[in-house]
C-alpha atoms as a PDB file:
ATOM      1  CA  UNK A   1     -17.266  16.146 -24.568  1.00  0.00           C
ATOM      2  CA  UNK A   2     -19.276  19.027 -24.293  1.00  0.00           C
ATOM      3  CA  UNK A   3     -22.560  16.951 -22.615  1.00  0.00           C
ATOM      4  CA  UNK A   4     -19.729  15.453 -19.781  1.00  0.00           C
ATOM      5  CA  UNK A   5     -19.033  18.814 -19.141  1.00  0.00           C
ATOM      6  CA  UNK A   6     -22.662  19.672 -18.540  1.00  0.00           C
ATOM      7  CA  UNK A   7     -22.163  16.817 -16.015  1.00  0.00           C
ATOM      8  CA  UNK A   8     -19.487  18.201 -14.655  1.00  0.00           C
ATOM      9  CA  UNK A   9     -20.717  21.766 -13.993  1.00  0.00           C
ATOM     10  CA  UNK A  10     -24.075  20.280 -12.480  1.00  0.00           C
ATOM     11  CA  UNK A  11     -21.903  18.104 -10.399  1.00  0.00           C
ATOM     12  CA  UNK A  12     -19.694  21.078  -8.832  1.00  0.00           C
ATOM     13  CA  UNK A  13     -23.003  22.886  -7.964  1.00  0.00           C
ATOM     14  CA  UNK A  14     -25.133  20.593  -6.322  1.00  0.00           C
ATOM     15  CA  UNK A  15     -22.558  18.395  -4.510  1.00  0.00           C
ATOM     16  CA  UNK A  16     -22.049  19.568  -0.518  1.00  0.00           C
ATOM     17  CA  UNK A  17     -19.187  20.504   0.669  1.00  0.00           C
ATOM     18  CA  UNK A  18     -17.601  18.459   3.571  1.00  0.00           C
ATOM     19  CA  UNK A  19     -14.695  19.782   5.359  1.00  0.00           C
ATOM     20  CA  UNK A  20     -12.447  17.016   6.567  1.00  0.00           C
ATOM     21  CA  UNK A  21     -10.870  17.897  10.146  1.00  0.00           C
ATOM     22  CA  UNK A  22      -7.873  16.244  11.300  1.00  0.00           C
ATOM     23  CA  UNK A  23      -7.006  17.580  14.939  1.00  0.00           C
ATOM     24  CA  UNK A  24      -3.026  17.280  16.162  1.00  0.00           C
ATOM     25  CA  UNK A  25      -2.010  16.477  12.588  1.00  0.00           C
ATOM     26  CA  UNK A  26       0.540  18.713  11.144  1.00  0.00           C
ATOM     27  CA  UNK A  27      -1.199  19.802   7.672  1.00  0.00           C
ATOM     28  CA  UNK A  28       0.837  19.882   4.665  1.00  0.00           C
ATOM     29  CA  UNK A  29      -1.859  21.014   2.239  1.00  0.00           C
ATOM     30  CA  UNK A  30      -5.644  21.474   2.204  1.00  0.00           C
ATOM     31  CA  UNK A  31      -7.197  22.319  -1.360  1.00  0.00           C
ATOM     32  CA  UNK A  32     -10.369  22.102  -3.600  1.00  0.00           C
ATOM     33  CA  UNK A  33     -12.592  22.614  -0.115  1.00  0.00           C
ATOM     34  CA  UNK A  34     -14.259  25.770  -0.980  1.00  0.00           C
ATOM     35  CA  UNK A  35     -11.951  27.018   1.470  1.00  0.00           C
ATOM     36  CA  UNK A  36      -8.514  26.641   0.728  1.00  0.00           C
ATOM     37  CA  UNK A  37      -6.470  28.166  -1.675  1.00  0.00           C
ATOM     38  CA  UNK A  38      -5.405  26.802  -4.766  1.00  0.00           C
ATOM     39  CA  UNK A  39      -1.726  25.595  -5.539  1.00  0.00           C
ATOM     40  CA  UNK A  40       0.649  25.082  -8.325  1.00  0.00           C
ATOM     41  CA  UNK A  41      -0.870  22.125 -10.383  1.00  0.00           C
ATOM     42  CA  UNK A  42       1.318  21.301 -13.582  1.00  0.00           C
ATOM     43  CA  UNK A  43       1.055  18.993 -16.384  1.00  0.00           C
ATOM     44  CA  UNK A  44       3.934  16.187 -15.616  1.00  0.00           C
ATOM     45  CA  UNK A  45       5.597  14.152 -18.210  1.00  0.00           C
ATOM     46  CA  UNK A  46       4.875  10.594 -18.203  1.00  0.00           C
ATOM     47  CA  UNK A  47       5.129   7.679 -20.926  1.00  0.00           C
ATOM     48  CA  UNK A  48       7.667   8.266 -23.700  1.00  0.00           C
ATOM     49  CA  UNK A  49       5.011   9.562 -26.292  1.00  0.00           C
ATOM     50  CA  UNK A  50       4.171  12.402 -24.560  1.00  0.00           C
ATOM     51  CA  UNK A  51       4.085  15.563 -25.988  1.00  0.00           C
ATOM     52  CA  UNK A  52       2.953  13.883 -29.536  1.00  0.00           C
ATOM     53  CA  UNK A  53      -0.060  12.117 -27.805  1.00  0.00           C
ATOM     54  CA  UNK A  54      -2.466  15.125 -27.886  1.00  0.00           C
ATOM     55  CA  UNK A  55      -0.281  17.085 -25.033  1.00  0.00           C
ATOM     56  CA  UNK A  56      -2.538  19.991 -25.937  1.00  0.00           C
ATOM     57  CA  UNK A  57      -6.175  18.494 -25.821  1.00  0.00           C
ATOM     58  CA  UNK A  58      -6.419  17.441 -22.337  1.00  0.00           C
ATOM     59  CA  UNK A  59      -6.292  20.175 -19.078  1.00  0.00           C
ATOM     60  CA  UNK A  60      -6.971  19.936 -15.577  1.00  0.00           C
ATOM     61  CA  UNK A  61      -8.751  22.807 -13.595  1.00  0.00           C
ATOM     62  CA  UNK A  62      -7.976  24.025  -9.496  1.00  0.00           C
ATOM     63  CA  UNK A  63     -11.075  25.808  -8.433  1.00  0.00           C
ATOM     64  CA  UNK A  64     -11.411  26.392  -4.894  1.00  0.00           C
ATOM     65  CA  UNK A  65     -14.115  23.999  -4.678  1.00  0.00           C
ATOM     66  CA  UNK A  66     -12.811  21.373  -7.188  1.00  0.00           C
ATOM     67  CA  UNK A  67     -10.327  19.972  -9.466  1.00  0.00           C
ATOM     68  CA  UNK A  68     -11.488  18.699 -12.868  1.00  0.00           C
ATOM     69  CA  UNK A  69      -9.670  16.454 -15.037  1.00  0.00           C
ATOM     70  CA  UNK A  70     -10.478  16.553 -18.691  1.00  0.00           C
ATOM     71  CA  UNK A  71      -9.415  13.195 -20.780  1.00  0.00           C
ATOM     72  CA  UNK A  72      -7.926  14.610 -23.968  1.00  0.00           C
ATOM     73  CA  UNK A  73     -10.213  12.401 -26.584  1.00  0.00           C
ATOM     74  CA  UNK A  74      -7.034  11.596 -28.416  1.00  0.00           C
ATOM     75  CA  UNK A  75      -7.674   8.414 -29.052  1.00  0.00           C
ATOM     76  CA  UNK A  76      -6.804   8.156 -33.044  1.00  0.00           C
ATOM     77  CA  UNK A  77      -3.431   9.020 -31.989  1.00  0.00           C
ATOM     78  CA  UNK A  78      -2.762   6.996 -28.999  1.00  0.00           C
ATOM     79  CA  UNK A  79      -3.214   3.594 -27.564  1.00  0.00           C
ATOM     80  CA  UNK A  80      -6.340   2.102 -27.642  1.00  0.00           C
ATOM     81  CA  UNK A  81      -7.304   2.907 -23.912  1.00  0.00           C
ATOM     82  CA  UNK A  82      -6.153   6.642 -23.861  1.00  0.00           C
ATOM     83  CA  UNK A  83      -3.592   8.908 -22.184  1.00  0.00           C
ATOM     84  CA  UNK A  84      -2.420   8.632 -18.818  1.00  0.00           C
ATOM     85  CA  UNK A  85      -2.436  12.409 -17.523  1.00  0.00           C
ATOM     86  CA  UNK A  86      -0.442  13.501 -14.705  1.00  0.00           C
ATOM     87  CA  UNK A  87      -0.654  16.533 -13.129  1.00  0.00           C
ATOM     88  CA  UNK A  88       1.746  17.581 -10.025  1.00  0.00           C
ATOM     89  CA  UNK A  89       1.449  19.541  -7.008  1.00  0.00           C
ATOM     90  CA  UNK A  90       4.442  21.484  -8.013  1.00  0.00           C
ATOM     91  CA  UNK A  91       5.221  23.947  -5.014  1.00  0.00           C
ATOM     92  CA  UNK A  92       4.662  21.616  -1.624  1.00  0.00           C
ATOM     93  CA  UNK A  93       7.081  19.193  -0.879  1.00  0.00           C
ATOM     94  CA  UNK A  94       6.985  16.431   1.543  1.00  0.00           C
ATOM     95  CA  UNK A  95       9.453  14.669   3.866  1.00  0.00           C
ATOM     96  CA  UNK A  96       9.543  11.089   2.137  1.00  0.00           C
ATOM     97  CA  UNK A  97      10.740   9.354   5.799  1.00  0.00           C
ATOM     98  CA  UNK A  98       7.965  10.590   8.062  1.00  0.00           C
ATOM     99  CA  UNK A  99       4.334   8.837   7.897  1.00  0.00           C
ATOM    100  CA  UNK A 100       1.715  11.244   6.203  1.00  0.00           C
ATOM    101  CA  UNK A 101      -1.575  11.002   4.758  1.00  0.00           C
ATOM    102  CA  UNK A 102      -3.501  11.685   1.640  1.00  0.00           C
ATOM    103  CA  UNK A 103      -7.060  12.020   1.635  1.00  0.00           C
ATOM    104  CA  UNK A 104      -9.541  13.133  -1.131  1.00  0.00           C
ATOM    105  CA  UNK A 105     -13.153  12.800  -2.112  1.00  0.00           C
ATOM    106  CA  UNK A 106     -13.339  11.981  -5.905  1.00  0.00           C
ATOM    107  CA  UNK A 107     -16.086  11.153  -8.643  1.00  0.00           C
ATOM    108  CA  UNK A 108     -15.015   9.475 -11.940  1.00  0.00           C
ATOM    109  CA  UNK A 109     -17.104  10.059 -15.194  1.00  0.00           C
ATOM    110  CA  UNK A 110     -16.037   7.501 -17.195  1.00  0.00           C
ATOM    111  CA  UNK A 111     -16.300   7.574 -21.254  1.00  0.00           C
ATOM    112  CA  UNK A 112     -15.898   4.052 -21.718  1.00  0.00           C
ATOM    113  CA  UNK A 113     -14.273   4.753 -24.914  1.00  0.00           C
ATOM    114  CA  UNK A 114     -11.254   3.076 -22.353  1.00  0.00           C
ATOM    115  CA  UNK A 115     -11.527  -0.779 -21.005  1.00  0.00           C
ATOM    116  CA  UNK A 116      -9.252   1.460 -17.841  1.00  0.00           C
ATOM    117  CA  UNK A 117     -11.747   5.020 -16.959  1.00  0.00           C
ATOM    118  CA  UNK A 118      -9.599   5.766 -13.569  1.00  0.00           C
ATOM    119  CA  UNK A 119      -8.751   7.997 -10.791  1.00  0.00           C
ATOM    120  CA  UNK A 120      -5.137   7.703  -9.563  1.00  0.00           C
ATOM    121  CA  UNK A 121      -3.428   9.496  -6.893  1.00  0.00           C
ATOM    122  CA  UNK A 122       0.357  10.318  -7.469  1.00  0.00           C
ATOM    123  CA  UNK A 123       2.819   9.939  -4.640  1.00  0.00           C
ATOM    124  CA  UNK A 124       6.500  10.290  -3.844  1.00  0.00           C
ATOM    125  CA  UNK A 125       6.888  11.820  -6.904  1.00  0.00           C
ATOM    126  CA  UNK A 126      10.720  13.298  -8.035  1.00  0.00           C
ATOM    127  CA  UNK A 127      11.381  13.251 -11.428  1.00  0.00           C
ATOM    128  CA  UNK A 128       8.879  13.960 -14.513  1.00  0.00           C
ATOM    129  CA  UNK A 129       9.198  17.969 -14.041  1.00  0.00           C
ATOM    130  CA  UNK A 130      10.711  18.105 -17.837  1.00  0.00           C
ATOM    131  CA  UNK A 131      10.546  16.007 -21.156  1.00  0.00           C
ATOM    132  CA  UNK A 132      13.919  15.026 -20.429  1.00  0.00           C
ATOM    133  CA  UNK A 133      12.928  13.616 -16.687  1.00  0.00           C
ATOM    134  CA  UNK A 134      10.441  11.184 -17.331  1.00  0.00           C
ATOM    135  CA  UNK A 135       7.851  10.307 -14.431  1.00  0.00           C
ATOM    136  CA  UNK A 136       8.613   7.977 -11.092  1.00  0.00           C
ATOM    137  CA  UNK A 137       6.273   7.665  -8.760  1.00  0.00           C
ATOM    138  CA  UNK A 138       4.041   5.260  -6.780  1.00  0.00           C
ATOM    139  CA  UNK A 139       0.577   5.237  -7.145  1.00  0.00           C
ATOM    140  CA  UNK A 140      -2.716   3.624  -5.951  1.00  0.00           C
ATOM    141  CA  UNK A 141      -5.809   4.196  -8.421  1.00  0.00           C
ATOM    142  CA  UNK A 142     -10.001   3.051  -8.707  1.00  0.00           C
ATOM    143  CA  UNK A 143     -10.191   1.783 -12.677  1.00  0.00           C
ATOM    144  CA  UNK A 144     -13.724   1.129 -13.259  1.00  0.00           C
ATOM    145  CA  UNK A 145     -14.279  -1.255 -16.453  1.00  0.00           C
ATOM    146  CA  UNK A 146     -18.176  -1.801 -16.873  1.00  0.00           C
ATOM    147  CA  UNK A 147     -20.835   0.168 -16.706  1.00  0.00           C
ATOM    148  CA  UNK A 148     -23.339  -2.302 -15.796  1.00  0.00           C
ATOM    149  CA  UNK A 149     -21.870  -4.084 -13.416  1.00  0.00           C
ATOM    150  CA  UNK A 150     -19.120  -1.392 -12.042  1.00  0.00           C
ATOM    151  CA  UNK A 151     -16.344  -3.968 -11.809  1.00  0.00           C
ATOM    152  CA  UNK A 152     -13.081  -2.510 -10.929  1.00  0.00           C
ATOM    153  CA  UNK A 153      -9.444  -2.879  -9.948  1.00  0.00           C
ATOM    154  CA  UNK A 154      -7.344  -1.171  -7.434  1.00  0.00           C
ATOM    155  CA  UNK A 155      -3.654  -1.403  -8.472  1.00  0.00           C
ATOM    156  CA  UNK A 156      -0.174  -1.440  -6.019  1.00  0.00           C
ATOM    157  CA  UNK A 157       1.467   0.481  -9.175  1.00  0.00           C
ATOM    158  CA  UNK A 158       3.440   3.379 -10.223  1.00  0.00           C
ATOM    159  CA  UNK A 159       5.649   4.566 -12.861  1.00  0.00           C
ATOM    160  CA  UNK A 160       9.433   4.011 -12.819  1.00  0.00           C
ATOM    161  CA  UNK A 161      12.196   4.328 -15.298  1.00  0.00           C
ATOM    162  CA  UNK A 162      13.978   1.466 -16.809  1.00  0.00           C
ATOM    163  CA  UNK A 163      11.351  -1.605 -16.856  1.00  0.00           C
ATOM    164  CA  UNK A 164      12.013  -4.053 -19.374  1.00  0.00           C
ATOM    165  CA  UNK A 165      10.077  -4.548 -22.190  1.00  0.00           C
ATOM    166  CA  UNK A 166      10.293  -7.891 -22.997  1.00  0.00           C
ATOM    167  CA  UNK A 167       7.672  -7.955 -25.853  1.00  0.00           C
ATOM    168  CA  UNK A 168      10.054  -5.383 -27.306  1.00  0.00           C
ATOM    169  CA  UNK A 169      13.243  -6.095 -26.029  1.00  0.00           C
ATOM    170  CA  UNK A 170      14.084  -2.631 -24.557  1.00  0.00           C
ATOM    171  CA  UNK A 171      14.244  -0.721 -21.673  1.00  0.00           C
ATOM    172  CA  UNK A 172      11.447   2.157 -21.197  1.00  0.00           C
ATOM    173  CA  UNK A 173      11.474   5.386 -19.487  1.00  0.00           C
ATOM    174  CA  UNK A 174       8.703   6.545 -17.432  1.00  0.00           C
ATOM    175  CA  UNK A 175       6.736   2.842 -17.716  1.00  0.00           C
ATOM    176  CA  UNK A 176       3.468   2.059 -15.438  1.00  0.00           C
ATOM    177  CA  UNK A 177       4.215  -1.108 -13.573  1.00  0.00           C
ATOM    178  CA  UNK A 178       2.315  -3.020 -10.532  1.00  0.00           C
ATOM    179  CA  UNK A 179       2.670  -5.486  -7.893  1.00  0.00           C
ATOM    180  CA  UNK A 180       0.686  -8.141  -8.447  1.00  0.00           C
ATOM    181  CA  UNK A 181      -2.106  -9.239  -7.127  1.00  0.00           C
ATOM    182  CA  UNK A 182      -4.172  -6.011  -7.493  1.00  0.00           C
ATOM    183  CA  UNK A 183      -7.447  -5.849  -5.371  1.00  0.00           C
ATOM    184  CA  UNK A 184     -10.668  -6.720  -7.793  1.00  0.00           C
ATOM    185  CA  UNK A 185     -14.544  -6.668  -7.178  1.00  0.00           C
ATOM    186  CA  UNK A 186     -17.755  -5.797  -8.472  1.00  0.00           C
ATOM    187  CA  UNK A 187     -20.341  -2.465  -8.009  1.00  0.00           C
ATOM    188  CA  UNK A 188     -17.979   0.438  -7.720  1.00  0.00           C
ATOM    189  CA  UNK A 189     -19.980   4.120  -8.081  1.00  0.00           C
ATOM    190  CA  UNK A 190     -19.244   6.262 -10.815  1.00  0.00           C
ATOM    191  CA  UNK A 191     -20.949   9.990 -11.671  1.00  0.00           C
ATOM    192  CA  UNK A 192     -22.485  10.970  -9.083  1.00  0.00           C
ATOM    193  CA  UNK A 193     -21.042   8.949  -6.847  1.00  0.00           C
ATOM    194  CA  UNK A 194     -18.833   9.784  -4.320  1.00  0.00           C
ATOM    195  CA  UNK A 195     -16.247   8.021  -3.296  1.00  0.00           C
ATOM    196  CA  UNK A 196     -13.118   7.963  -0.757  1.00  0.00           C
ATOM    197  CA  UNK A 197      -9.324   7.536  -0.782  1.00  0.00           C
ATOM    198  CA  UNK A 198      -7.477   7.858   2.091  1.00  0.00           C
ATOM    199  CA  UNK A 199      -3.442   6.276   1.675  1.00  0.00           C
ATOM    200  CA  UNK A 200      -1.339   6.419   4.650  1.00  0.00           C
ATOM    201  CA  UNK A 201       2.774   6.362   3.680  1.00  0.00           C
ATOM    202  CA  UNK A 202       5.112   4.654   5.931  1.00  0.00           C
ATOM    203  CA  UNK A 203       2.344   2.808   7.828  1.00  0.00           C
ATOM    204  CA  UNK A 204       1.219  -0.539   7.882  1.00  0.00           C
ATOM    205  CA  UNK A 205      -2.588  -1.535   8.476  1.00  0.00           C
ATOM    206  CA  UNK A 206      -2.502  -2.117  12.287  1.00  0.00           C
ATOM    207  CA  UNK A 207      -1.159   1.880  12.758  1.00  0.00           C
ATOM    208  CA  UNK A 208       2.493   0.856  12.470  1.00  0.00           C
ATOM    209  CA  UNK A 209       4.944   3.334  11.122  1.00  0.00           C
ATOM    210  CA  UNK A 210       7.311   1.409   9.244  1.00  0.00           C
ATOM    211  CA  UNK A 211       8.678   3.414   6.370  1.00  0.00           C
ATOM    212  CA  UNK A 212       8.228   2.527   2.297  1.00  0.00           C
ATOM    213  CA  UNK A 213       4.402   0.660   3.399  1.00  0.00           C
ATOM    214  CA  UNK A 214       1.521   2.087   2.396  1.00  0.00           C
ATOM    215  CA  UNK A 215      -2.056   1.115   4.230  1.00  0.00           C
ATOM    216  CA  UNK A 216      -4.912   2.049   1.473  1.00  0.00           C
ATOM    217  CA  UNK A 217      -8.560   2.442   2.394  1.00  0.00           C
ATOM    218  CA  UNK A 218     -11.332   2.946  -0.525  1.00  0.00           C
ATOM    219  CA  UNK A 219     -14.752   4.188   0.786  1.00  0.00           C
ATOM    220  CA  UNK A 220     -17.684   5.032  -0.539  1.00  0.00           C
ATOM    221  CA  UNK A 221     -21.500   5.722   0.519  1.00  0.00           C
ATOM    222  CA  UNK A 222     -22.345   2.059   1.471  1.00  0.00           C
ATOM    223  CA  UNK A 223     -19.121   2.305   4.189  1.00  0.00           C
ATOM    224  CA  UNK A 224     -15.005   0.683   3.553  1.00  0.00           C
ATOM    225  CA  UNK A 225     -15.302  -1.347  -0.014  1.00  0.00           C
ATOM    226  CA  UNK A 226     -11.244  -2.288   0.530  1.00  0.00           C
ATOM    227  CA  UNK A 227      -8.712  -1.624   2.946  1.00  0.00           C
ATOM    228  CA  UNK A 228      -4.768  -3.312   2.243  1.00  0.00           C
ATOM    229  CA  UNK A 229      -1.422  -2.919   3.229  1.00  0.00           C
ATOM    230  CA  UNK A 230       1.578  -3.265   0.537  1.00  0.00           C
ATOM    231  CA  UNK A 231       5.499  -3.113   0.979  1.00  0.00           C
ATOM    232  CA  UNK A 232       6.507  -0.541  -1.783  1.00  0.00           C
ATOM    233  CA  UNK A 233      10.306  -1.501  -1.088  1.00  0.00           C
ATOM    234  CA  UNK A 234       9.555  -3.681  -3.610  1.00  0.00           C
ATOM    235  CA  UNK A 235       8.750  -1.426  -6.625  1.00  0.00           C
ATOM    236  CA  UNK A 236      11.618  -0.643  -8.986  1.00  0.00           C
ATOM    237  CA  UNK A 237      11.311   2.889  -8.265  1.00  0.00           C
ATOM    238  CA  UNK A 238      12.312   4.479  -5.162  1.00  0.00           C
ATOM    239  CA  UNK A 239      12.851   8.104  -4.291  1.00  0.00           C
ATOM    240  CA  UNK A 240      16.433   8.993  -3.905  1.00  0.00           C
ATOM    241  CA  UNK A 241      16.943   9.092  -0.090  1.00  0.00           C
ATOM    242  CA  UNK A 242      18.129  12.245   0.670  1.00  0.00           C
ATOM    243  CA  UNK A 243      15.653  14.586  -1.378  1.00  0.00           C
ATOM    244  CA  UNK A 244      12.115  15.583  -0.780  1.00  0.00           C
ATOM    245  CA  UNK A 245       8.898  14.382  -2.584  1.00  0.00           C
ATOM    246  CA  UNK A 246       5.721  15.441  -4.010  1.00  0.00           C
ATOM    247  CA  UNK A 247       2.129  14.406  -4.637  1.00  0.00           C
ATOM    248  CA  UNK A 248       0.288  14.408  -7.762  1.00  0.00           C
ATOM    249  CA  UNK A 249      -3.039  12.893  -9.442  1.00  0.00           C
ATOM    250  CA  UNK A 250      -4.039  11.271 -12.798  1.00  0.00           C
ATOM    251  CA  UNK A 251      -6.245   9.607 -15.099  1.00  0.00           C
ATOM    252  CA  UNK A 252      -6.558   6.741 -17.764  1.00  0.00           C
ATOM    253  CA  UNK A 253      -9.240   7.492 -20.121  1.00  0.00           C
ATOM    254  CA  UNK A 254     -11.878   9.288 -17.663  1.00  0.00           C
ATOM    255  CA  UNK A 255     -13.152  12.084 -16.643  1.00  0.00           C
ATOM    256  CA  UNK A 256     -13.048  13.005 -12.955  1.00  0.00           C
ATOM    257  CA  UNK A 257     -13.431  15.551 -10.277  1.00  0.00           C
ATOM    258  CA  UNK A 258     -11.840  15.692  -6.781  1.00  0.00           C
ATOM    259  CA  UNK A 259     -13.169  17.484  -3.674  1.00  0.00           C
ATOM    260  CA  UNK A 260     -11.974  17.703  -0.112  1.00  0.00           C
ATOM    261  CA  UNK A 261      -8.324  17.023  -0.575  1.00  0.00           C
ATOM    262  CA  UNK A 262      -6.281  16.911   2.692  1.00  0.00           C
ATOM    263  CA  UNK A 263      -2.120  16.102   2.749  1.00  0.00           C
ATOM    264  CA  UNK A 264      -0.928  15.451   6.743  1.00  0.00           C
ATOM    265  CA  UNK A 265       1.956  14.366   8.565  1.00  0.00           C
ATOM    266  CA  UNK A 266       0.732  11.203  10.775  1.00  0.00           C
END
């Protein structure tokens, strides 16, 4: 732990800063820019053995210039491939039924003590506030699995109350779930790599609005590594109608820092 943080603090200084400009857009929120103030990031409840899984041992950090996510190392207490922590932007809401935008600059610093080692981002989030509200959200994430060969998955997914559990006959609170297929490949950058997300709500790939899509483009250095377009009226979760959402971020089992994070109505 204390030789990723090294990483991490020579990371924050010598990466430049890039400002990311979006003219006519109406801005929600701009953070971790150098610029920008910092908001309300909380820790947000998410599978059902949170708090006992190590609640205390992991943190996240809003600096002006970055947000770092330490992975908690909890691993004798918890599944085999770590925690998932979540962390809200508690204080800006968003209008689920408009088209908006979330953009971010992020560089994952994997431990490979987890088979996962991802960066997630956290949308149309409404419950998971308390223990007793358990997350729902949708999500799109970069899990890296190899070191050597940087093969990775990008998941449709999210958390959402009641899935089945048919190994276990049950229902589950607060469950990650995907729509299959997920998007796969080989040579994604880790530490110091920089790479791109930029997820566009209500919008289809050819710049349609058409509410509950989501158009996802992955970049990195070399140029686009994935763009897709997925109906999310599908997922078992969706936000109650009439009530605003927010955004949040997580990992599973990595290290990670984010930079340049823009939210806009499109």
């Amino acid at each position: 732990m204390r030789f990723l943080f090294a990483l991490l603090v020579l990371l924050t200084s010598s990466q430049h800063i890039q400002i990311y400009e979006v003219p006519d857009k109406e801005i929600i929120f701009k953070e971790f820019d150098g610029i920008s103030p910092n908001g309300d990031w909380r820790k947000q409840y998410g599978w059902e053995y949170f708090p006992s899984c190590e609640w205390d041992r992991w943190h996240f950090d809003a600096g002006k210039e970055n947000g770092k996510m330490y992975v908690d190392g909890g691993y004798g207490d918890c599944p085999g491939v770590g925690n998932n922590q979540h962390v809200v932007r508690f204080d800006k809401t968003i209008d689920q039924h408009q088209p908006y935008t979330i953009e971010c600059d992020f560089i994952i610093a994997p431990t490979f003590e987890s088979p996962v080692n991802s960066f997630c981002i956290n949308f149309n989030i409404q419950k998971g506030m308390t223990k007793d509200s358990m997350l729902n959200c949708w999500a799109i994430n970069l899990d890296i699995h190899d070191k050597e060969t940087g093969r990775y998955t990008i998941k449709n997914m999210g958390f959402a109350d009641s899935i089945f559990n048919e190994a276990e006959n049950r229902y589950e609170h607060g469950r990650f779930t995907e729509m299959l297929p997920s998007h796969t490949g080989y040579h994604a950058e880790m530490f110091p790599a920089v790479n791109h997300f930029k997820i566009e709500v209500n919008k289809k790939i050819n710049g349609e609005d058409a509410e509950k899509w989501v158009t996802v483009t992955w970049s990195d250095r070399r140029g686009i590594r994935s763009k897709f377009e997925e109906d999310y009226s599908k997922f078992p979760y969706q936000p109650l109608d009439n009530l605003p959402v927010k955004i949040g971020l997580n990992t599973h089992g990595s290290n990670w820092i984010v930079k340049n994070m823009i939210v806009y109505y499109d």
